[in-house]
Protein backbone atom coordinates (compact mmCIF):
# COMPACT_ATOMS: atom_id res chain seq x y z
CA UNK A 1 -58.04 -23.62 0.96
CA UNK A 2 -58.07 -20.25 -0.73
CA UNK A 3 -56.70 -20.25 -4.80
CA UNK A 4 -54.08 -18.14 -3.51
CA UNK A 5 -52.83 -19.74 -0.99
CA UNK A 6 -52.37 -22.76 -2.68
CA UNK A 7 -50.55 -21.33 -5.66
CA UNK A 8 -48.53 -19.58 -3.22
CA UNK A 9 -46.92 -23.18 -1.17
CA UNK A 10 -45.41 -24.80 -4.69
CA UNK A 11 -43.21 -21.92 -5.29
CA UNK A 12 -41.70 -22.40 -1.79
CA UNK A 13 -41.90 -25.94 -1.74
CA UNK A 14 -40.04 -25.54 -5.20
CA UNK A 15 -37.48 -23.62 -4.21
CA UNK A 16 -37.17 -25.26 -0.66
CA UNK A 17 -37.02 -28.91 -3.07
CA UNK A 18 -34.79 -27.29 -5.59
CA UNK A 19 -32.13 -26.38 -2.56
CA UNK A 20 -31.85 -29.67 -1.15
CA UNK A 21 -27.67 -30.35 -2.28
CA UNK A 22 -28.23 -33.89 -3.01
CA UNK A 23 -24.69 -34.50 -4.58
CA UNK A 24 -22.89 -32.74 -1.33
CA UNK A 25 -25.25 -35.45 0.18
CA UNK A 26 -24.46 -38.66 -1.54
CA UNK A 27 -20.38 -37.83 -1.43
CA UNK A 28 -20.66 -36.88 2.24
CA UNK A 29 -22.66 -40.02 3.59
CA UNK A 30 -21.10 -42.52 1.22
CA UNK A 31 -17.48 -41.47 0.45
CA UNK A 32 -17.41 -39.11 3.56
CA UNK A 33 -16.28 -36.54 1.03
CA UNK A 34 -17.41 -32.46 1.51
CA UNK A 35 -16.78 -31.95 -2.68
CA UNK A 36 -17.30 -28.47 -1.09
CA UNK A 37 -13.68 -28.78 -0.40
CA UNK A 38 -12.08 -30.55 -4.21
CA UNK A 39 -12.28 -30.24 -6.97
CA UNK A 40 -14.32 -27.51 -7.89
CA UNK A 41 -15.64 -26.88 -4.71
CA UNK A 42 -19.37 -26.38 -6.57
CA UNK A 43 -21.83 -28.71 -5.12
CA UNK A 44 -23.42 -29.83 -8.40
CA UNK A 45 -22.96 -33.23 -10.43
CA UNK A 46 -20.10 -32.54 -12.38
CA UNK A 47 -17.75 -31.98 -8.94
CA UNK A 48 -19.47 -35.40 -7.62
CA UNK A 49 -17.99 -37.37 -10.31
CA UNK A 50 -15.30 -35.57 -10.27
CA UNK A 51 -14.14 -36.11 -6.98
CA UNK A 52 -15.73 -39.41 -6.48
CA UNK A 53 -16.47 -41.13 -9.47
CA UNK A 54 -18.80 -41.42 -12.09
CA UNK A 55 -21.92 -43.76 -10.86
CA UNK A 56 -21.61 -40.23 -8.31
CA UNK A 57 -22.32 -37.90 -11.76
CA UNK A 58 -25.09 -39.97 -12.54
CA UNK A 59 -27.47 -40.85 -9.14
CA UNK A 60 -26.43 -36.73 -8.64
CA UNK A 61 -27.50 -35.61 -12.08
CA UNK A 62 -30.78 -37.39 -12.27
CA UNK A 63 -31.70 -36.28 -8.18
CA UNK A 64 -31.26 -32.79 -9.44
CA UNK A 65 -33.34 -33.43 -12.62
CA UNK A 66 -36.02 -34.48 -10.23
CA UNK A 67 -35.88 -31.38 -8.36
CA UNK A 68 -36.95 -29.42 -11.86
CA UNK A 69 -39.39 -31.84 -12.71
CA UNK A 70 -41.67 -32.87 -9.80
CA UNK A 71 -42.74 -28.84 -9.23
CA UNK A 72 -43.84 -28.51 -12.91
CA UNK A 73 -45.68 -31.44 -13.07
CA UNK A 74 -46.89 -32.42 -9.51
CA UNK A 75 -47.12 -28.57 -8.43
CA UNK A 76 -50.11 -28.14 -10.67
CA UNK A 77 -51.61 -31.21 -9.90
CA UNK A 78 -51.59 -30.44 -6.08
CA UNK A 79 -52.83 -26.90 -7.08
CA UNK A 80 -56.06 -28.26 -8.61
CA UNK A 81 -56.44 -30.66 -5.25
CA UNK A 82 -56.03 -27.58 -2.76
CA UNK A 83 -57.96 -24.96 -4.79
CA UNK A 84 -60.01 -26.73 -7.25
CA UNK A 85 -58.26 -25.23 -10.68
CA UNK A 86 -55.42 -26.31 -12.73
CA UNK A 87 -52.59 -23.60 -13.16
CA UNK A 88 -51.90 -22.60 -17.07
CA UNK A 89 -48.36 -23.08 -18.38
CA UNK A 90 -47.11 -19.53 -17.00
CA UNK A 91 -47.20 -21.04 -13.50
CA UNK A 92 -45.68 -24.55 -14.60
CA UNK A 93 -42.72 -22.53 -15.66
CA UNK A 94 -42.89 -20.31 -12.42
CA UNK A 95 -42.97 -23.30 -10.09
CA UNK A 96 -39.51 -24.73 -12.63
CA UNK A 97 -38.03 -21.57 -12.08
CA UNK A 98 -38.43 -21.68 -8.29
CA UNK A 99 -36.64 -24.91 -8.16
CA UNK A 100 -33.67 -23.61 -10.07
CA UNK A 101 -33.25 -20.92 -8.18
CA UNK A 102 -33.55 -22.43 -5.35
CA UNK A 103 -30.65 -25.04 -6.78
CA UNK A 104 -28.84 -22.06 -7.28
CA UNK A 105 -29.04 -20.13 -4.53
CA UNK A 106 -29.94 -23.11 -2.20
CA UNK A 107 -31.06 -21.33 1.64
CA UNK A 108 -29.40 -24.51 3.25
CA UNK A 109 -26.11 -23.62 2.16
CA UNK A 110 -25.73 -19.52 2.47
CA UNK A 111 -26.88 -19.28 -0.91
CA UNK A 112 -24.47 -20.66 -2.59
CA UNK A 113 -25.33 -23.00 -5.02
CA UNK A 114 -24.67 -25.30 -8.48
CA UNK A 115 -25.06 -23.78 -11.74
CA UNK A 116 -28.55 -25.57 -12.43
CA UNK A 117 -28.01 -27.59 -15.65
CA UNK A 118 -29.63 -30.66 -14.22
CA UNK A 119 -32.23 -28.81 -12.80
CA UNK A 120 -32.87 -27.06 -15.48
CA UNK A 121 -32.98 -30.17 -17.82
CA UNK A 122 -35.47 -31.44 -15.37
CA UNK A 123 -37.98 -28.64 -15.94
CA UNK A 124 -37.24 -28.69 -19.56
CA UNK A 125 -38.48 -32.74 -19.69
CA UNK A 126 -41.87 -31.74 -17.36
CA UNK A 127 -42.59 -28.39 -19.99
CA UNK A 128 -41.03 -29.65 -23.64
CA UNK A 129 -39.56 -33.36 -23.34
CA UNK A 130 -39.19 -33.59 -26.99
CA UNK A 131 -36.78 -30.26 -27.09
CA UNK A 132 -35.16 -31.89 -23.28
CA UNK A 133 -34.22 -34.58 -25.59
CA UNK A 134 -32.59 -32.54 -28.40
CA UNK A 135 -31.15 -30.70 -25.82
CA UNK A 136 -29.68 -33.87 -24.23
CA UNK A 137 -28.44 -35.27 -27.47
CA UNK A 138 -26.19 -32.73 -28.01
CA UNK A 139 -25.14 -32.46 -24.82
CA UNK A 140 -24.16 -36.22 -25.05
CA UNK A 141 -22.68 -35.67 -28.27
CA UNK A 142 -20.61 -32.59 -27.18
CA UNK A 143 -19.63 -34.24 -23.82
CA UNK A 144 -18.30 -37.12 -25.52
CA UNK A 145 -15.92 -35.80 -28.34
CA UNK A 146 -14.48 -33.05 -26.32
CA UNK A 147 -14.99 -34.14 -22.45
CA UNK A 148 -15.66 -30.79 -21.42
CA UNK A 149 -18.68 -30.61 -19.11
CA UNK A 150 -19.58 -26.98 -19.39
CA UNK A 151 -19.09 -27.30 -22.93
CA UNK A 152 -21.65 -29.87 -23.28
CA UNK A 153 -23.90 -27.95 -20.97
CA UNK A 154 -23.56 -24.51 -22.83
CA UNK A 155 -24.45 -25.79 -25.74
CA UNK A 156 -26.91 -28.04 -25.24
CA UNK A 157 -28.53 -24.83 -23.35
CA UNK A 158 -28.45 -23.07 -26.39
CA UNK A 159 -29.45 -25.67 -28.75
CA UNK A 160 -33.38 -26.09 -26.62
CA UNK A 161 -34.60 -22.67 -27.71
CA UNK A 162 -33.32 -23.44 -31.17
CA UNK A 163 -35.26 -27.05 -31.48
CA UNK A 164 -38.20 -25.76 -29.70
CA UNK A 165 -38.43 -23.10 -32.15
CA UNK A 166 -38.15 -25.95 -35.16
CA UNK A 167 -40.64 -27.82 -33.42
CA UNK A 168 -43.22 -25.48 -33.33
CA UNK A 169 -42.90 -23.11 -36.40
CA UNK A 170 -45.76 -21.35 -36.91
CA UNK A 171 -47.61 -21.93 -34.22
CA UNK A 172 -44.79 -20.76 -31.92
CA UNK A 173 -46.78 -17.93 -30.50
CA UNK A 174 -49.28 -19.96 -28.59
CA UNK A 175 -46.37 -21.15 -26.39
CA UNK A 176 -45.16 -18.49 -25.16
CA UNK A 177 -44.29 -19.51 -21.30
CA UNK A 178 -42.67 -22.39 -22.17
CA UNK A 179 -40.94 -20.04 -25.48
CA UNK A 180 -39.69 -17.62 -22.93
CA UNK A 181 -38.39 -20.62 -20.17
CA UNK A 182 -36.37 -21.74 -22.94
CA UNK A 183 -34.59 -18.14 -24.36
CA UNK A 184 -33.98 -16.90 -20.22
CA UNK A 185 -32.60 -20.27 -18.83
CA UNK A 186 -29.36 -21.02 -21.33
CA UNK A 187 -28.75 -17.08 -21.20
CA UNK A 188 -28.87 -18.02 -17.00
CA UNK A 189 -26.47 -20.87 -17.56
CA UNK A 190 -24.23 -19.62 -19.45
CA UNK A 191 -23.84 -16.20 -17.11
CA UNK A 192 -23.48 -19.62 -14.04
CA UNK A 193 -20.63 -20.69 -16.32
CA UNK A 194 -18.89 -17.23 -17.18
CA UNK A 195 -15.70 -18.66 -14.76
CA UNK A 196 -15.44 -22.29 -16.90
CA UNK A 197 -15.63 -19.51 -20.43
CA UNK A 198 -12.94 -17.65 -19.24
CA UNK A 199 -10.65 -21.28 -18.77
CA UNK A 200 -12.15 -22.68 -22.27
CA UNK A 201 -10.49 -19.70 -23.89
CA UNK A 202 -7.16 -19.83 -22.24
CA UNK A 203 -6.95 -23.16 -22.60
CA UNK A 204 -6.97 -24.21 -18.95
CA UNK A 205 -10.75 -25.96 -18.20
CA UNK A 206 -10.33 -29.38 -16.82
CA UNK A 207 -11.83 -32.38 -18.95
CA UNK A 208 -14.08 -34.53 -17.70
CA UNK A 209 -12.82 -38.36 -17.00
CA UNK A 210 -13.65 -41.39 -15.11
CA UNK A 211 -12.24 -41.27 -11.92
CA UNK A 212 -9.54 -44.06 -11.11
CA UNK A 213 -10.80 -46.90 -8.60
């Protein structure tokens, strides 16, 4: 197979992988739910546990972080099988950026997607795991003293390019790919979560809790 035609099928495999709904999926064939139609109405983890629980939130949040991390690191690995060369870290974060917006703007659904924090989180673990983990501390942290989701999500967004920046110092300018995934993907999530801004400020965004068995 041709180089270019083999770094050609992850992108669409990533996106096609990255679209796949998988907490519409879970509530629908287990709880017989359409969270398309509570809550919400978004089809990412946050609306799963929402509507049916938390173990939902979970098994959907770490499905979606799959999505983001099997293109970045099996993409290149099945690059270098097909073509016989192993992609540089511009087209690890292509093939992440596929998925997302493919999560996003999901072609089994009219385009109309989740806002891609999972997803996101997932590519961040395949191209930086220590900063994913920074990241995911303060989402934790966030999540837990105030309950809001988007909250947690905005700024633990904002807080990767921050550590990644810490982490590297100096020698930040010999990652640039992974620098620039991790300055364009919070300023993407927070533009996904310009609606849950607008009800932090007046007051009216819904906290997240355990839903009553």
């Amino acid at each position: 197979m041709t180089p270019i035609v083999a770094y050609m099928l992850i992108p669409l495999g990533a996106c096609l992988l990255g679209a796949v709904p998988f907490a519409l999926i879970l509530c629908k064939v287990i709880k017989g739910v359409d969270i398309r139609e509570h809550g919400s109405k978004n089809i990412g983890a946050t609306n799963a546990g929402r509507v049916c629980g938390w173990p939902f939130f979970v098994a959907a949040f770490a499905l979606d972080c799959g999505k983001g991390l099997a293109p970045v690191l099996g993409g290149p690995m099945i690059v270098e099988a097909l073509a016989g060369e192993f992609p540089n870290d511009w087209f690890k974060v292509a093939y992440g950026i596929c998925a997302i917006l493919g999560h996003t703007f999901p072609v089994y659904l009219r385009f109309r997607g989740g806002k891609a924090v999972a997803t996101s989180f997932g590519v961040f673990v395949g191209l930086a795991p220590i900063t994913a983990l920074i990241a995911l501390a303060v989402w934790l942290i966030v999540l837990l003293s105030l309950r809001y989701v988007s909250l947690a999500s905005m700024t633990g967004a904002v807080a990767a390019p921050v550590a990644y920046a810490v982490q590297h110092g100096s020698a930040l300018g010999d990652h640039l790919p992974v620098l620039a995934f991790t300055i364009t993907i919070p300023v993407f999530i927070i533009i996904r979560h310009r609606a849950n801004i607008r009800r932090l400020l007046t007051g009216t965004e819904s906290r997240f809790r355990k839903k009553k068995t």
